[in-house]
Structure formats: structure tokens, C-alpha cells
C-alpha atoms as a PDB file:
ATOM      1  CA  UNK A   1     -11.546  -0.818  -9.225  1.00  0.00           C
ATOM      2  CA  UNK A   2     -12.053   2.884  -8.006  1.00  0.00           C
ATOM      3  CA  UNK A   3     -14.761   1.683  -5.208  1.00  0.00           C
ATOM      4  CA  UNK A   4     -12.777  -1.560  -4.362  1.00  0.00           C
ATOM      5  CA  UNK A   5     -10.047   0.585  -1.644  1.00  0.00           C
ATOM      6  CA  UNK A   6     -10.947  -0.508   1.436  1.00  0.00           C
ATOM      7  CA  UNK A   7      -7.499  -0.667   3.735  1.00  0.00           C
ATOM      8  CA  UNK A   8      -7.357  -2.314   7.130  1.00  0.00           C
ATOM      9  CA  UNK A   9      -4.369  -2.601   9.318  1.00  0.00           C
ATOM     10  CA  UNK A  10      -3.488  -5.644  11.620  1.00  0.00           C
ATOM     11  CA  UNK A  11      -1.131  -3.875  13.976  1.00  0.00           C
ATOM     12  CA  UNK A  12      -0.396  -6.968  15.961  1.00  0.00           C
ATOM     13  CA  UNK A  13       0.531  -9.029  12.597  1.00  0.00           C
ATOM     14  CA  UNK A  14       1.856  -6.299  11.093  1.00  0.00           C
ATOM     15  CA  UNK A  15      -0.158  -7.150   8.255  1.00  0.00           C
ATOM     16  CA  UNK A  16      -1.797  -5.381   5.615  1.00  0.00           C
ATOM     17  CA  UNK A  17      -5.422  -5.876   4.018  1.00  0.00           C
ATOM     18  CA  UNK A  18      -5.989  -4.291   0.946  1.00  0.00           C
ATOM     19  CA  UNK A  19      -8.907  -3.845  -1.661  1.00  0.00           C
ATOM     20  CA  UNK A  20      -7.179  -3.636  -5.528  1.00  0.00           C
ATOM     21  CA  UNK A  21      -8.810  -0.202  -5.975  1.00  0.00           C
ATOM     22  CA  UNK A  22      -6.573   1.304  -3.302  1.00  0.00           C
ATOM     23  CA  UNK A  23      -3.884   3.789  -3.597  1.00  0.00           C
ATOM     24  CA  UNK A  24      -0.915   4.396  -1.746  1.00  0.00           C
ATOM     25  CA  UNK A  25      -1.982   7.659  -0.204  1.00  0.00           C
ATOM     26  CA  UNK A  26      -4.232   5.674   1.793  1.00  0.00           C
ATOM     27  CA  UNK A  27      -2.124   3.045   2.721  1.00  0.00           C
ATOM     28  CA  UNK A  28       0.801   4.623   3.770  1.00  0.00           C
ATOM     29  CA  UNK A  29      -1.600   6.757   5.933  1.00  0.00           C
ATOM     30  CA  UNK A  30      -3.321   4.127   7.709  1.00  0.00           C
ATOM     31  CA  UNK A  31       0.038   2.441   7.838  1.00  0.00           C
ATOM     32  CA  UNK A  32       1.848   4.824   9.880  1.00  0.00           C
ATOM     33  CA  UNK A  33      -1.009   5.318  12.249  1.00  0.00           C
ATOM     34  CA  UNK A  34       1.001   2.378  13.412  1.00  0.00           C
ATOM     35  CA  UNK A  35       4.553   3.413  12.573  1.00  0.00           C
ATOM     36  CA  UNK A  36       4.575   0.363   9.503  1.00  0.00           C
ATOM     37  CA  UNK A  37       5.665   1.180   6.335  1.00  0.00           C
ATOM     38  CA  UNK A  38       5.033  -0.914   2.970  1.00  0.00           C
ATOM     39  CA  UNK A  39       6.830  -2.107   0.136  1.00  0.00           C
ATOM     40  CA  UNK A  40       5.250   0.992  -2.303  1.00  0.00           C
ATOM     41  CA  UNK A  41       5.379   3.275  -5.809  1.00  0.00           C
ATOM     42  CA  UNK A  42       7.488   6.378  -5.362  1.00  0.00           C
ATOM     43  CA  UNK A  43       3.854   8.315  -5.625  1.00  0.00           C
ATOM     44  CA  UNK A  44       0.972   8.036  -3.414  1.00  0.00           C
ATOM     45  CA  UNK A  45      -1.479   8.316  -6.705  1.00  0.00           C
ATOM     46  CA  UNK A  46      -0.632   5.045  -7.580  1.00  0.00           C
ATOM     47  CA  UNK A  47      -2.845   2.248  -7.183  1.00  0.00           C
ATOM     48  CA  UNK A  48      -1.867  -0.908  -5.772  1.00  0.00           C
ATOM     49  CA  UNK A  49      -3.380  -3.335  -8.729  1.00  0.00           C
ATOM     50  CA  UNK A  50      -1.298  -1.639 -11.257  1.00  0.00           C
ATOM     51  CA  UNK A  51       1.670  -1.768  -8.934  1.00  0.00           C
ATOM     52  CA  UNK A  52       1.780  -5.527  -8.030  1.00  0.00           C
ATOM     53  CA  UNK A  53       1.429  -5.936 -11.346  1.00  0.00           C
ATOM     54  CA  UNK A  54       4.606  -5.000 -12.632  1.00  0.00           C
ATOM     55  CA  UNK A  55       3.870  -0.799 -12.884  1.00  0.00           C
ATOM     56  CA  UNK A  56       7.202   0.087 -10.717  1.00  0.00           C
ATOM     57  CA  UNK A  57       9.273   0.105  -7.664  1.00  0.00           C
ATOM     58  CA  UNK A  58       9.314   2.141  -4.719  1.00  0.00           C
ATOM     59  CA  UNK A  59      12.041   3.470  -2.230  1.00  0.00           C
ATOM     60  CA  UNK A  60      11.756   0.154  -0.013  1.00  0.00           C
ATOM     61  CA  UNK A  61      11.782  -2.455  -2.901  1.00  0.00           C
ATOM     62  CA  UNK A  62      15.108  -3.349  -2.682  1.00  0.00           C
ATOM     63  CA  UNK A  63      14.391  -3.892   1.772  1.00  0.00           C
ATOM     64  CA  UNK A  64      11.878  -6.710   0.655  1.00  0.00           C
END
């Protein structure tokens, strides 16, 4: 899944696109490019395909 982290912003949607491969380090920095936040694990080494799958809550999961 290492290769699959391909992150694209929609800053009009404010929408999200993300590969599974993708960690949060690179989505919360393409995210805030466009002052957005996301729903995300307390570290930025965490992938998202482990976190959507049940591996943890963030600081915003509760603001869902």
C-alpha cells in the first residue's frame, strides 16, 4: 500500500481524495494548504487504511 498515497484536495468541496497507502503527514499538509483539517490519528506516521479501519482516534473524532 506504500506506493498507493496519492492525496488531492478539492478546495471548493472541501473534499478529500485519498490513495489507502497515504499517511497523515501528507494529508494534513496538503490539507492546510487550504486551511481544512481532517478527521485523523493523533500521529502523522499513521496510515489512513489502518486508521479507517478501526486502528484509533484522533483529536477531531469526537467533531465528526
Amino acid at each position: 500500500m506504500k506506493q498507493l498515497n496519492n492525496v488531492r484536495v478539492d478546495p471548493d468541496r472541501k473534499l478529500v481524495y485519498v490513495q489507502g497507502g497515504a499517511r497523515f503527514e501528507a494529508i494534513n499538509r496538503e490539507t492546510h494548504k487550504f486551511g481544512l483539517a481532517c478527521v485523523s490519528a493523533v500521529s502523522d506516521k499513521v496510515g489512513i487504511g489502518g486508521f479507517v479501519l478501526g486502528g484509533g482516534f484522533g483529536y477531531l473524532s469526537g467533531k465528526q
